[in-house]
Protein backbone atom coordinates (compact mmCIF):
# COMPACT_ATOMS: atom_id res chain seq x y z
CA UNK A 1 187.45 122.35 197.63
CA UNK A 2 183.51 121.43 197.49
CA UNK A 3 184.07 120.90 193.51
CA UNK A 4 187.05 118.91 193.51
CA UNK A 5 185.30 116.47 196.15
CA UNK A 6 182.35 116.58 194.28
CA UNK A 7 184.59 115.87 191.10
CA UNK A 8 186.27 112.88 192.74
CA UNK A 9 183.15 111.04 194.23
CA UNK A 10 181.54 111.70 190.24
CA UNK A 11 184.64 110.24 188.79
CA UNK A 12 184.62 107.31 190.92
CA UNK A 13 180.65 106.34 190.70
CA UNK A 14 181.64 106.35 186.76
CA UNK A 15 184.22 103.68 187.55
CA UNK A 16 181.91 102.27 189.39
CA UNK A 17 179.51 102.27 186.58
CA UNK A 18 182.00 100.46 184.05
CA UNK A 19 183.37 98.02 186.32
CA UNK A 20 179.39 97.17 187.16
CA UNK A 21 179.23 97.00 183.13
CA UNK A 22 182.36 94.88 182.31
CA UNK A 23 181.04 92.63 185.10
CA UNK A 24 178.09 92.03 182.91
CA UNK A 25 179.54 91.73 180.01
CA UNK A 26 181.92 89.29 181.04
CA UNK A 27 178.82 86.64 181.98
CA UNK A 28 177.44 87.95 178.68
CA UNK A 29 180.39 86.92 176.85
CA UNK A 30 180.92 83.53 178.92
CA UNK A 31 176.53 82.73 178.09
CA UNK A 32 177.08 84.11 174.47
CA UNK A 33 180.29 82.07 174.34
CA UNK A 34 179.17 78.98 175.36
CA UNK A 35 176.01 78.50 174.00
CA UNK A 36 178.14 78.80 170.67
CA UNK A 37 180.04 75.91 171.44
CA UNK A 38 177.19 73.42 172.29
CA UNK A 39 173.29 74.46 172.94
CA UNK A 40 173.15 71.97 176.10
CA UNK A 41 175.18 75.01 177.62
CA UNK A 42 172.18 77.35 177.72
CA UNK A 43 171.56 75.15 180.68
CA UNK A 44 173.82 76.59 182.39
CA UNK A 45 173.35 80.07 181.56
CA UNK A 46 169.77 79.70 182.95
CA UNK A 47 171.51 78.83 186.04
CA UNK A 48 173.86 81.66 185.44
CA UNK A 49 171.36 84.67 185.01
CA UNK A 50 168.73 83.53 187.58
CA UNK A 51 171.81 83.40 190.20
CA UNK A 52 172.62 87.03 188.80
CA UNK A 53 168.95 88.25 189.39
CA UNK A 54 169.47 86.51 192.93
CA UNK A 55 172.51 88.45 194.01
CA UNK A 56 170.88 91.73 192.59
CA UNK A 57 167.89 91.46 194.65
CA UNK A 58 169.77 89.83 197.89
CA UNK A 59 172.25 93.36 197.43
CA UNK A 60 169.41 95.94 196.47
CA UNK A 61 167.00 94.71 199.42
CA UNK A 62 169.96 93.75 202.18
CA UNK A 63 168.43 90.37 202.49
CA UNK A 64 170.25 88.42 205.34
CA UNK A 65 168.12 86.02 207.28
CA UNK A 66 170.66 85.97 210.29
CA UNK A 67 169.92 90.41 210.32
CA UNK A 68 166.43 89.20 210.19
CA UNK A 69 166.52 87.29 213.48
CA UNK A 70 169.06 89.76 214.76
CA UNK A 71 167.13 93.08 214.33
CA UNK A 72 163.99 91.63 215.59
CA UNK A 73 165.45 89.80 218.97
CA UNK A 74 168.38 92.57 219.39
CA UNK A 75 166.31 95.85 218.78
CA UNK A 76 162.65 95.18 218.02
CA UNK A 77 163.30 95.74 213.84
CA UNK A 78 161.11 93.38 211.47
CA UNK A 79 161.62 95.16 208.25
CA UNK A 80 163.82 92.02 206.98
CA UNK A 81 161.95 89.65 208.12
CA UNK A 82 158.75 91.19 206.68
CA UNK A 83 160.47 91.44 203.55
CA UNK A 84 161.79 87.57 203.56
CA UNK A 85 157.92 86.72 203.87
CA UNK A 86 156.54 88.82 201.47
CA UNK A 87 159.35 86.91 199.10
CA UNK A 88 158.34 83.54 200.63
CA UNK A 89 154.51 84.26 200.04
CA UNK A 90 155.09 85.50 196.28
CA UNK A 91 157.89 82.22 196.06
CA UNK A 92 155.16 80.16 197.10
CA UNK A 93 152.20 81.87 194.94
CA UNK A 94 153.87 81.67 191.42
CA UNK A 95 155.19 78.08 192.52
CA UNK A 96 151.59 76.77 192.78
CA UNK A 97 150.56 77.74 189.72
CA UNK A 98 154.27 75.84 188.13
CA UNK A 99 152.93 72.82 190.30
CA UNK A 100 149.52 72.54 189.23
CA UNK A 101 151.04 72.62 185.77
CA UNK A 102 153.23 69.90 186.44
CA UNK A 103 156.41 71.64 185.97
CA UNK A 104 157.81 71.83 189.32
CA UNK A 105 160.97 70.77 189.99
CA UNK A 106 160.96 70.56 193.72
CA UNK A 107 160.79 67.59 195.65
CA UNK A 108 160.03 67.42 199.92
CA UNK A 109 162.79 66.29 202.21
CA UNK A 110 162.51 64.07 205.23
CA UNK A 111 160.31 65.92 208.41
CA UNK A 112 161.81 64.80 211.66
CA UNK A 113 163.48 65.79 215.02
CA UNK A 114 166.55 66.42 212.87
CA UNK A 115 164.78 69.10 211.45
CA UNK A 116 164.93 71.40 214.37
CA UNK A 117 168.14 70.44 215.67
CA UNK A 118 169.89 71.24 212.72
CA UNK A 119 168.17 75.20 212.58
CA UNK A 120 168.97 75.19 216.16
CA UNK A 121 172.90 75.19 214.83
CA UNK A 122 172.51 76.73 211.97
CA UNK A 123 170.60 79.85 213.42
CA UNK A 124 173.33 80.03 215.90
CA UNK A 125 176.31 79.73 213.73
CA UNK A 126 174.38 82.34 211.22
CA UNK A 127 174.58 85.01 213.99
CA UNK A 128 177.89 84.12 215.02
CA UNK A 129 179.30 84.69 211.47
CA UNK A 130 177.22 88.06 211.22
CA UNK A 131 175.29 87.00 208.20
CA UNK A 132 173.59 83.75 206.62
CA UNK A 133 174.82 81.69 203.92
CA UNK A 134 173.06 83.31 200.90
CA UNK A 135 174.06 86.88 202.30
CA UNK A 136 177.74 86.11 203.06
CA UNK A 137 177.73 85.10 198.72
CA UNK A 138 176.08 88.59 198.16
CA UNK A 139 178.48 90.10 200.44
CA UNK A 140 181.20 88.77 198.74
CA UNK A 141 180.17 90.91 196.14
CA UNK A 142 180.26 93.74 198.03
CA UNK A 143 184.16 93.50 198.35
CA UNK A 144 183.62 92.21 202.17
CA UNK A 145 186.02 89.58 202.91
CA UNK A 146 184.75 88.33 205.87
CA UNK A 147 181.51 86.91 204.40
CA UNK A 148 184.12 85.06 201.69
CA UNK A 149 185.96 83.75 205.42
CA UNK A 150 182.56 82.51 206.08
CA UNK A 151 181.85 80.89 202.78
CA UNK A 152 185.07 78.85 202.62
CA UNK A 153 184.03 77.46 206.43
CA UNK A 154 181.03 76.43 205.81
CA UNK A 155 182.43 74.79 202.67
CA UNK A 156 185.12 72.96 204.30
CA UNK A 157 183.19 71.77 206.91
CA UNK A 158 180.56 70.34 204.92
CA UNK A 159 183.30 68.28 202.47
CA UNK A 160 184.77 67.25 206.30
CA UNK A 161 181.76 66.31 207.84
CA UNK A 162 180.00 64.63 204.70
CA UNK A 163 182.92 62.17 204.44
CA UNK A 164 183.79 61.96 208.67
CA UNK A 165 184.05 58.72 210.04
CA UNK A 166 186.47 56.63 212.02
CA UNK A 167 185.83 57.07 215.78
CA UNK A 168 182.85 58.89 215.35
CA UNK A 169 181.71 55.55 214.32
CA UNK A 170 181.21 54.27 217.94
CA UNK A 171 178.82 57.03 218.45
CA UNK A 172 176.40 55.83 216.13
CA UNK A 173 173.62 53.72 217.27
CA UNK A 174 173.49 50.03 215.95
CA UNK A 175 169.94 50.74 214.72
CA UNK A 176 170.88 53.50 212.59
CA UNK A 177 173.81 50.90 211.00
CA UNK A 178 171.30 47.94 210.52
CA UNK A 179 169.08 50.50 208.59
CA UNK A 180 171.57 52.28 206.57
CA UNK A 181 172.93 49.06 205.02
CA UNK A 182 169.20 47.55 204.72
CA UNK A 183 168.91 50.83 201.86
CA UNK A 184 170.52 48.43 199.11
CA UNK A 185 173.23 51.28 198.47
CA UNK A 186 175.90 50.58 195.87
CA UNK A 187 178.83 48.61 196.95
CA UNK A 188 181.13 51.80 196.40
CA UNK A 189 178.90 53.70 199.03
CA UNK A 190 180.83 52.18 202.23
CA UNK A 191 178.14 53.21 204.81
CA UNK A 192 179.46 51.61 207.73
CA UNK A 193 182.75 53.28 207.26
CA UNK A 194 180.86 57.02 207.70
CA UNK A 195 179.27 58.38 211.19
CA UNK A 196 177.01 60.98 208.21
CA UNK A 197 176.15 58.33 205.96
CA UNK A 198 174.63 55.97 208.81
CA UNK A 199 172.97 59.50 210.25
CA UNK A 200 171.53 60.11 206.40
CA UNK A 201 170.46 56.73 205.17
CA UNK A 202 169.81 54.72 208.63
CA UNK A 203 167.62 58.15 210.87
CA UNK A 204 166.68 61.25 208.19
CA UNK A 205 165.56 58.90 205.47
CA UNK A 206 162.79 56.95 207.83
CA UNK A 207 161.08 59.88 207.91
CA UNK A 208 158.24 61.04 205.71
CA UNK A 209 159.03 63.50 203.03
CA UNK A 210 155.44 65.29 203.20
CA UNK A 211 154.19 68.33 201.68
CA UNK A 212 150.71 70.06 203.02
CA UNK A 213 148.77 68.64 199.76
CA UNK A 214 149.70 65.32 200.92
CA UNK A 215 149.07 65.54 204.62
CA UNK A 216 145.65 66.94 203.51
CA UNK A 217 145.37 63.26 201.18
CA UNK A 218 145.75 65.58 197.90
CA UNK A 219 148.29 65.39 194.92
CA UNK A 220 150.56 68.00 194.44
CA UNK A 221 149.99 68.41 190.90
CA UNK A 222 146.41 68.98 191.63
CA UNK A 223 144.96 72.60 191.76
CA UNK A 224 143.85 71.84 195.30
CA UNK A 225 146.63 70.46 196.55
CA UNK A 226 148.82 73.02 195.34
CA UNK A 227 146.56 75.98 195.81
CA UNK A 228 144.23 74.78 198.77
CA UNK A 229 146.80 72.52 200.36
CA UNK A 230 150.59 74.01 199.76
CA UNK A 231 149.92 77.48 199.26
CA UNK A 232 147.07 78.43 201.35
CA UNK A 233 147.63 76.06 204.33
CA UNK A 234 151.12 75.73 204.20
CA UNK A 235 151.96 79.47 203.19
CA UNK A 236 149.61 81.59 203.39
CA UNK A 237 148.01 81.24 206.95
CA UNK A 238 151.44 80.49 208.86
CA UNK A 239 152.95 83.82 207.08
CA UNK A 240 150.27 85.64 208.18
CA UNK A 241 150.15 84.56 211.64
CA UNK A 242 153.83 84.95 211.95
CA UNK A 243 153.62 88.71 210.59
CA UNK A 244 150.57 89.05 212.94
CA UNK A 245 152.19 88.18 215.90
CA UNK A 246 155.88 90.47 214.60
CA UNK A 247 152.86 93.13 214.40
CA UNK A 248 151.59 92.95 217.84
CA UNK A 249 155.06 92.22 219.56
CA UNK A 250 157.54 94.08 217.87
CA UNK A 251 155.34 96.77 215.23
CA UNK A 252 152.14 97.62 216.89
CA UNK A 253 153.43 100.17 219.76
CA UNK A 254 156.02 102.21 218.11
CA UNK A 255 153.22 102.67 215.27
CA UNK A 256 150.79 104.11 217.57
CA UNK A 257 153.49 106.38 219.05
CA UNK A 258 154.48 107.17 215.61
CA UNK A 259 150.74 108.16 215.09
CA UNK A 260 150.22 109.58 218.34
CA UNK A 261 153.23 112.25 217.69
CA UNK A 262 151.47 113.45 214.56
CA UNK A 263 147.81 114.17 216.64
CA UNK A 264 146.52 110.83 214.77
CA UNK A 265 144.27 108.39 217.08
CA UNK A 266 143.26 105.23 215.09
CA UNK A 267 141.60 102.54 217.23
CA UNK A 268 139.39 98.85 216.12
CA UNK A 269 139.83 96.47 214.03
CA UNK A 270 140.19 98.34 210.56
CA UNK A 271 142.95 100.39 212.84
CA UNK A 272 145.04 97.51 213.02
CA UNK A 273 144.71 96.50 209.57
CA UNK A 274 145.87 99.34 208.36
CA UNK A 275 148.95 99.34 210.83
CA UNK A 276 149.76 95.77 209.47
CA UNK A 277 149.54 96.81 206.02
CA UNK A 278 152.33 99.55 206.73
CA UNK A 279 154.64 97.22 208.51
CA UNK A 280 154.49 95.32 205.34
CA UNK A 281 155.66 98.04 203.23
CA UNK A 282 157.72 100.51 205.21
CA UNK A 283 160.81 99.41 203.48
CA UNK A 284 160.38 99.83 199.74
CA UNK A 285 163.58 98.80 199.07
CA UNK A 286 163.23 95.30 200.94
CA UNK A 287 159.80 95.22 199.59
CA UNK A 288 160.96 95.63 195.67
CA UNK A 289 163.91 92.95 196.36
CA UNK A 290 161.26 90.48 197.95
CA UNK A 291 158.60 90.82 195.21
CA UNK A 292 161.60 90.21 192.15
CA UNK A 293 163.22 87.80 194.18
CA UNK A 294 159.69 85.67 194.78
CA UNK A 295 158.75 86.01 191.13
CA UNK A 296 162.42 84.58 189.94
CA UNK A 297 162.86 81.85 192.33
CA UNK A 298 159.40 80.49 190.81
CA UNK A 299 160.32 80.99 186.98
CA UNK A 300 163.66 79.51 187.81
CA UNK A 301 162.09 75.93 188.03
CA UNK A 302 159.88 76.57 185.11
CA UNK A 303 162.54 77.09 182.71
CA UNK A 304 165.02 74.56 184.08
CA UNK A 305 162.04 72.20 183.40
CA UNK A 306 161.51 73.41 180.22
CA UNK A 307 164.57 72.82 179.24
CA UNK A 308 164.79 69.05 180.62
CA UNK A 309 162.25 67.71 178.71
CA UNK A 310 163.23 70.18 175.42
CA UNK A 311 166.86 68.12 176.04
CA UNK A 312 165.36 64.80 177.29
CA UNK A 313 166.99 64.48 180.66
CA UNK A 314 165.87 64.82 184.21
CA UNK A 315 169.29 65.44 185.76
CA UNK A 316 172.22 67.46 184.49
CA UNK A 317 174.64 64.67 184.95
CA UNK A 318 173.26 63.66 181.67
CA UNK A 319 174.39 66.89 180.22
CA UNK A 320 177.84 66.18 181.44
CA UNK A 321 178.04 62.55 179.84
CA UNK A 322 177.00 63.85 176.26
CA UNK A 323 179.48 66.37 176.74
CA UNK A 324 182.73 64.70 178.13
CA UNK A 325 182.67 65.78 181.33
CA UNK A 326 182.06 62.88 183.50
CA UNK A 327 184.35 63.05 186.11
CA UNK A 328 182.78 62.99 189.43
CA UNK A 329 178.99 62.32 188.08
CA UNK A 330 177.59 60.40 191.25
CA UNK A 331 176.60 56.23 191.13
CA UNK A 332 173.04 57.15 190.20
CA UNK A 333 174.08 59.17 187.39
CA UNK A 334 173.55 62.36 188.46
CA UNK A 335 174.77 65.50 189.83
CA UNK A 336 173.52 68.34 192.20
CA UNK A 337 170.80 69.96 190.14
CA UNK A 338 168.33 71.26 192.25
CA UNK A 339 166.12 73.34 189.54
CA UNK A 340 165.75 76.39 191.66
CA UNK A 341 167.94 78.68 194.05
CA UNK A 342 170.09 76.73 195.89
CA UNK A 343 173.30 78.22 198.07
CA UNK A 344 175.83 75.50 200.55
CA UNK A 345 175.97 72.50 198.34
CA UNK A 346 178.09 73.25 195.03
CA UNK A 347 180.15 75.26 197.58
CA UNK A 348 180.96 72.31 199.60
CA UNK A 349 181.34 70.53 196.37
CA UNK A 350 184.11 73.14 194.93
CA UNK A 351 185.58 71.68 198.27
CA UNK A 352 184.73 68.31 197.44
CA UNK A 353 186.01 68.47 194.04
CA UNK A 354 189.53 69.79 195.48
CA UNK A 355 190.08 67.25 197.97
CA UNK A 356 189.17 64.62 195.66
CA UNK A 357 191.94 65.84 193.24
CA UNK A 358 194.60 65.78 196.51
CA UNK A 359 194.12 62.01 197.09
CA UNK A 360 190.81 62.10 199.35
CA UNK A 361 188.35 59.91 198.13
CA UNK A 362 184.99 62.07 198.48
CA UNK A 363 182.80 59.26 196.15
CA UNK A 364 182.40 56.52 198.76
CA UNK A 365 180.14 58.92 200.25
CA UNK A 366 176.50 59.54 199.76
CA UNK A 367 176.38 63.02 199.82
CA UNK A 368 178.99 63.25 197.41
CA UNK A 369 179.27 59.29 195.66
CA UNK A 370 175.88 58.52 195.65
CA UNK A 371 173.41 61.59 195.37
CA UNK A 372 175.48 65.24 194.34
CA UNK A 373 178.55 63.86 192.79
CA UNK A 374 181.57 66.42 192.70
CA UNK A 375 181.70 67.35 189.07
CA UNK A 376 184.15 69.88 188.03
CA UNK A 377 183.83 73.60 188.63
CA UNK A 378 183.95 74.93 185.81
CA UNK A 379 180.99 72.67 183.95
CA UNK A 380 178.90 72.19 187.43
CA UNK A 381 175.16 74.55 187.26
CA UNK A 382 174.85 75.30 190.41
CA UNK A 383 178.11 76.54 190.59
CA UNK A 384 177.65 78.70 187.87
CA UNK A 385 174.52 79.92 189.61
CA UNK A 386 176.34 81.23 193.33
CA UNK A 387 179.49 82.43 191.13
CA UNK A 388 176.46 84.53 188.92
CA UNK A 389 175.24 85.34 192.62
CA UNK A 390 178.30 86.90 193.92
CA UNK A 391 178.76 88.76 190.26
CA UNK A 392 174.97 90.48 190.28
CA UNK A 393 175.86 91.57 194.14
CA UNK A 394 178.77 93.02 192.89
CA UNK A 395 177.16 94.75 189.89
CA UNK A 396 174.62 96.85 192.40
CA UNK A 397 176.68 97.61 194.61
CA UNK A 398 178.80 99.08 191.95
CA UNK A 399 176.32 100.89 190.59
CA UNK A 400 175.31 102.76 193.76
CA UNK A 401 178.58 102.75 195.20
CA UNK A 402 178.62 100.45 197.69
CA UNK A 403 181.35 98.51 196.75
CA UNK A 404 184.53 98.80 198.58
CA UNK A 405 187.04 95.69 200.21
CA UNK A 406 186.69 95.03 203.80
CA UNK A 407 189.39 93.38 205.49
CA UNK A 408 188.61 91.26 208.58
CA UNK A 409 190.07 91.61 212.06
CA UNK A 410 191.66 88.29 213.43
CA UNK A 411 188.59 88.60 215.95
CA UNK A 412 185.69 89.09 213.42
CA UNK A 413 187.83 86.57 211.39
CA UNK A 414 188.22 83.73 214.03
CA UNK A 415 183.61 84.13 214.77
CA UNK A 416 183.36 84.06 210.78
CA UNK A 417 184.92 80.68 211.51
CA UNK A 418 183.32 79.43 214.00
CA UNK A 419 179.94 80.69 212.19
CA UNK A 420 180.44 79.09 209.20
CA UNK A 421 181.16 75.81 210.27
CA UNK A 422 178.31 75.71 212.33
CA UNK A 423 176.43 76.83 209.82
CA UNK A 424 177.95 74.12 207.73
CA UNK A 425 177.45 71.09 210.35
CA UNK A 426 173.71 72.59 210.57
CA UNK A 427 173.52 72.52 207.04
CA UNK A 428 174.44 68.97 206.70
CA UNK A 429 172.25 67.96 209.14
CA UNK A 430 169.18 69.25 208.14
CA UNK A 431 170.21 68.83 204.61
CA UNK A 432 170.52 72.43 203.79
CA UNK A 433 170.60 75.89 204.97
CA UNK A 434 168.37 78.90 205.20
CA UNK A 435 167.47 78.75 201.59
CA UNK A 436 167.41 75.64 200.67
CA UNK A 437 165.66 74.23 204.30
CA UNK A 438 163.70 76.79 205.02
CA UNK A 439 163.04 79.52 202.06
CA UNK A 440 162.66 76.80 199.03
CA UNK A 441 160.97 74.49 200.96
CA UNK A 442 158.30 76.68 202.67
CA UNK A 443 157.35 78.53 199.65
CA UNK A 444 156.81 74.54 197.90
CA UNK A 445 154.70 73.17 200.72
CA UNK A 446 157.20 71.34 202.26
CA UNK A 447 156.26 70.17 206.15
CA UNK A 448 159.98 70.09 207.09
CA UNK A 449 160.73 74.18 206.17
CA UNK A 450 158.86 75.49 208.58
CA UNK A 451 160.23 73.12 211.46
CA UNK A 452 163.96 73.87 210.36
CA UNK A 453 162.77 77.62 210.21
CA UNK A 454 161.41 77.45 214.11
CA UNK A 455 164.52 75.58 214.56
CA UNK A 456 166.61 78.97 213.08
CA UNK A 457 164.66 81.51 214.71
CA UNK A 458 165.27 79.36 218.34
CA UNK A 459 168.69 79.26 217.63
CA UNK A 460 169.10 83.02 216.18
CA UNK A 461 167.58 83.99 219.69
CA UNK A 462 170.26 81.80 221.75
CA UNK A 463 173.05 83.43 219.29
CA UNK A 464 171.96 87.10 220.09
CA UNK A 465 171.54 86.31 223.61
CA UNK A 466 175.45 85.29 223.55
CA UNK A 467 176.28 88.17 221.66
CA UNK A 468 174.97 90.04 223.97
CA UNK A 469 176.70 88.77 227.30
CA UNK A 470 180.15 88.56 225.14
CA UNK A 471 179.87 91.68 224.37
CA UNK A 472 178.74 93.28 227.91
CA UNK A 473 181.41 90.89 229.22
CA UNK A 474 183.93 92.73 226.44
CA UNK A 475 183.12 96.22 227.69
CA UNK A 476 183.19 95.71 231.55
CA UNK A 477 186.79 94.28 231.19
CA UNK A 478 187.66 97.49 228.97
CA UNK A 479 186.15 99.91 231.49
CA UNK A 480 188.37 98.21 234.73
CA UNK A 481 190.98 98.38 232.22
CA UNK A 482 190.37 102.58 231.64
CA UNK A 483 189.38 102.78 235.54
CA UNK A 484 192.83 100.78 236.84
């Protein structure tokens, strides 16, 4: 009996093993394939492999920012957060040295109240849903069909709330209005027909878009302002407080117990260092996924700028104009094309794309019209980079045999909703999620990711906190049920 179980489990980690393989060779063949056809396609692939080397890492090292916040406020855990920092600080490290060199292809986004408010939602909605949006794409990989319940809400409800207008209209202060049409926007951008657009172009964008270098009166292209002024003052020093103050809270006392239970007494200074150091790299696993991850994000924008100026263009909606595909390329010319990791937009523009097809106009809009356009699927790189995502998850989890389909209860269904379009309202509103608000931004200097990230962590707390009452609520009616 032993041998035919052990038989069956080999026999199925060798499927494993070749569905993992045709996986990859069927991105292989669609890189290999395509770059035949025309070079400007290698653009693409870039997007492609990076967002394969992204879902291998987010599977291999469990990265979830919402189990981050969850672990730590629920039961006192900080191995995922540690790990999201030690990506962040390596992120941020390898980026300097891209900025300094003048290939960076990040730029800041607007630091304001907004900031907060929308990580406030998003944190909540992220522990609602039972995972963030980057990890919902990885666990989509993983055969789990809620996370893809929680991708398609916070899709929709971005393409919704990008475009929502009519009585929401009246809510919107006459100073936002006045400024939104003072921007000079094409004709075709109706702003005073959209509650967002007046919220985008007449509030976020009267803030400053400031990175530490500048705040410090240094360029960003400068060694100091990306060494001295985004990396070590922006970065380093608030990482390593946070961590310091995870260590003293949440690490420090089950370490000395830990110690204490193997006859070790360690005491000072050089004590705690030591202690903080081992926080840092209990979890190998997270550790190894945090380090690749970090090193990848930052090549990712060197090579995508490598490859502008080798091709002359600064957007890829040029790409898709020399090419034929032109469809849905935004007023300015251009579509999303972020340079570097990126999850929430070209899912809400799959969505975009869709409705636009069925008869709703989604380019009268800025998010869609004026700055990300809605180009089609099939042809859009940062597409190409989540569906890559979702395709390296699935390869590792293959390969170790983690792979297997979840199906969702209506109840764990119906809070993947409700998750993901908060998530997708919080999104909006702070003009983009966990990765792209907090993650990309802190690990470039930008003011604004750390504010959205206090913003998550505020709102992660509220979200356990509810969890917690719904689900002591849950069991008290269960036991009078059992008792009557």
């Amino acid at each position: 009996m032993a041998v035919a179980i052990t038989d069956q489990m080999n026999t199925k980690a060798n499927k494993n093993k070749l569905w993992a393989g045709v996986v990859l060779g069927f991105f292989a063949l669609v890189s290999v394939g395509t770059y035949a056809y025309n070079e400007y396609y290698i653009y693409l692939s870039v997007y492609l492999w990076f967002g394969m080397i992204y879902g291998m890492c987010l599977q291999y090292g469990r990265f979830c920012f919402s189990s981050a916040f969850r672990d730590l406020f629920a039961i006192g855990v900080p191995r995922m957060l540690v790990g999201i920092m030690i990506a962040t600080v390596l992120f941020g490290t390898i980026s300097a040295f891209v900025t300094a060199g003048g290939a960076s292809t990040f730029h800041a986004a607007p630091v304001g109240p907004h900031s907060v408010i929308a990580g406030i939602i998003f944190g909540i909605g992220m522990v609602i849903a039972g995972g963030c949006a980057s990890s919902s794409l990885y666990k989509t990989g993983e055969g789990n069909l809620n996370a893809l319940i929680v991708i398609l809400s916070i899709s929709i409800s971005q393409a919704v709330f990008a475009d929502v207008g009519g009585w929401t209209n009246n809510l919107v202060p006459e100073a936002w209005k006045q400024s939104a049409l003072e921007k000079g926007l094409p004709a075709v951008i109706t702003v005073e027909d959209g509650w967002f657009d007046q919220y985008l172009a007449g509030f976020v964008w009267n803030y400053p878009s400031l990175t530490y270098a500048e705040i410090l009166g240094q360029d960003n292209a400068s060694i100091a302002g990306a060494f001295l002024g985004n990396l070590l003052v922006g970065i380093l020093i608030p990482a390593g407080l946070l961590l310091a103050v995870v260590y003293v809270f949440f690490w420090r006392k089950g370490y000395h117990k830990k110690l204490a239970k193997q006859g070790i007494s360690r005491s000072g200074f050089k004590a705690e260092l030591v202690g903080y150091w081992c926080m840092i790299v209990e979890n190998k696993r997270t550790s190894i996924a945090g380090l690749v991850l970090g090193i990848a994000c930052a090549l990712h924008m060197l090579v995508i700028q490598g490859l502008r100026m080798k091709f002359g263009f600064k957007n890829a909606g040029t790409m898709l104009e020399r090419t034929g595909w032109d469809f849905g390329i935004s007023a300015q010319g251009t579509v999303f094309d972020p340079g570097y990791w990126y999850v929430t937009t070209q899912e809400a523009q799959w969505v975009g794309w869709v409705m636009q097809k069925l008869g709703w106009n989604n380019m009268d809009n800025i998010y869609f019209g004026y700055v990300n356009g809605i180009p089609n699927p099939a042809i859009n790189p940062a597409d190409w980079m989540s569906l890559a995502l979702i395709g390296g998850a699935a390869i590792i989890a293959l390969y170790h045999n983690e792979f297997k389909f979840k199906k969702p209860t209506w109840e764990t269904a119906i809070w993947s909703i409700i998750g993901g379009v908060l998530m997708g309202i919080g999104a909006r509103l702070g003009l983009g999620c966990n990765v792209g608000a907090f993650f990309v931004r802190v690990a470039n200097g930008d003011s604004s990711g750390w504010v959205f990230g206090l913003g998550m962590a505020a709102g992660a707390y509220l979200g356990v906190k509810f969890f917690n009452w719904w689900t002591e609520r849950k069991l008290a009616k269960e036991m009078d049920a059992c008792e009557f």
